[in-house]
Protein backbone atom coordinates (compact mmCIF):
# COMPACT_ATOMS: atom_id res chain seq x y z
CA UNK A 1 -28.44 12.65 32.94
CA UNK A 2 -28.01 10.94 29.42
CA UNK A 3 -25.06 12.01 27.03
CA UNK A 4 -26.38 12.53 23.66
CA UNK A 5 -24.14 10.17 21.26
CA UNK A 6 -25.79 11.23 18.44
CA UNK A 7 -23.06 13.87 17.37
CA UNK A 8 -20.18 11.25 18.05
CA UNK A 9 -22.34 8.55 16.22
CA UNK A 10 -22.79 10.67 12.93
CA UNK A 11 -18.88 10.95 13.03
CA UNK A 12 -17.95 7.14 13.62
CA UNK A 13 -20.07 6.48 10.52
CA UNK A 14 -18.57 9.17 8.28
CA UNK A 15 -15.44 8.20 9.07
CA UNK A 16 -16.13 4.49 8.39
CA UNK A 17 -17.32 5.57 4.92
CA UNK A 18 -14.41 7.44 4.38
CA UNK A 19 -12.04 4.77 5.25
CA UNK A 20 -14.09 2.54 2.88
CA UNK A 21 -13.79 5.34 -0.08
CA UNK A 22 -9.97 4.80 0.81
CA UNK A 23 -9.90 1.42 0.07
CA UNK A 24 -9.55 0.02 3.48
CA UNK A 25 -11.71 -2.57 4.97
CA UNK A 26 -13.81 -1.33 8.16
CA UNK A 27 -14.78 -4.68 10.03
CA UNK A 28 -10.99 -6.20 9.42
CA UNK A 29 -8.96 -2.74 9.52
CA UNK A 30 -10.59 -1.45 12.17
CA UNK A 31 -12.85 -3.81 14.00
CA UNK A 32 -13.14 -1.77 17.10
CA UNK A 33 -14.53 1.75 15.07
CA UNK A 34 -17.45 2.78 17.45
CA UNK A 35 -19.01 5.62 19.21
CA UNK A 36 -18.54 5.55 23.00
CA UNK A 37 -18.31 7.49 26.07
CA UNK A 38 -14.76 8.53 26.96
CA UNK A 39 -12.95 8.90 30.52
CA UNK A 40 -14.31 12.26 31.22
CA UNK A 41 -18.05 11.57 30.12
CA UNK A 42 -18.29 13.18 26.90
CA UNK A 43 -19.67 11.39 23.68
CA UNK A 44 -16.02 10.30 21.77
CA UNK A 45 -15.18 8.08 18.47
CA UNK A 46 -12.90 5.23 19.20
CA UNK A 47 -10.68 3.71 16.36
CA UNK A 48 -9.51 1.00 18.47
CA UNK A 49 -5.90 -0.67 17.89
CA UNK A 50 -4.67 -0.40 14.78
CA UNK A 51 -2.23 -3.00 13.15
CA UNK A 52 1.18 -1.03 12.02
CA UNK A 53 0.48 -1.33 8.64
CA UNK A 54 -3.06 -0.35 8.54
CA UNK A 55 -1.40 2.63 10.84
CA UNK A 56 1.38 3.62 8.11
CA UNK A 57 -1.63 3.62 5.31
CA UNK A 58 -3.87 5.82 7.28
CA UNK A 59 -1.26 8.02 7.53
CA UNK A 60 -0.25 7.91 3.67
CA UNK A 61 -4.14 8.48 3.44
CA UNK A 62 -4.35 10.95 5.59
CA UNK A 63 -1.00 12.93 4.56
CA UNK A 64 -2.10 12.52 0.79
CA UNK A 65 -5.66 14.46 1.99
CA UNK A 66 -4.03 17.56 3.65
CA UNK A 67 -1.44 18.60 1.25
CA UNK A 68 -3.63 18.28 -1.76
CA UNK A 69 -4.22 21.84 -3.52
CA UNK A 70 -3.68 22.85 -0.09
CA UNK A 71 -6.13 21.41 1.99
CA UNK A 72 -5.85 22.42 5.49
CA UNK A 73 -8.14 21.78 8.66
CA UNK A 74 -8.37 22.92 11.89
């Protein structure tokens, strides 16, 4: 049986153009951003390893985004 990627493929791509809109470089921040399969067989994004300082601005980034006028997801 194929697993359909397509759903996990969308995301990897939005999330590499929002990492671009946040000023970071895709190919040198994170070189490893892809689609895959994950342990358990299901269609997963992988961000790959992370250098601590690209870490602490993702989370700046990322912070910034949910507490702005309130923003909150689930």
């Amino acid at each position: 049986m194929a697993i359909d990627r397509t759903e996990a493929r969308n995301a990897a791509d939005r999330v590499a153009l929002a990492l671009e809109d946040a000023g970071f470089d895709v190919g040198e921040d994170f070189p490893t951003l892809q689609d895959t399969i994950g342990l358990h067989g299901v269609a997963v994004v992988h961000l790959g390893d992370v250098r601590p300082e690209i870490a602490d601005r993702l989370a700046d980034v990322v912070s910034l985004g949910a507490t702005r006028e309130g923003t909150k997801y689930s």
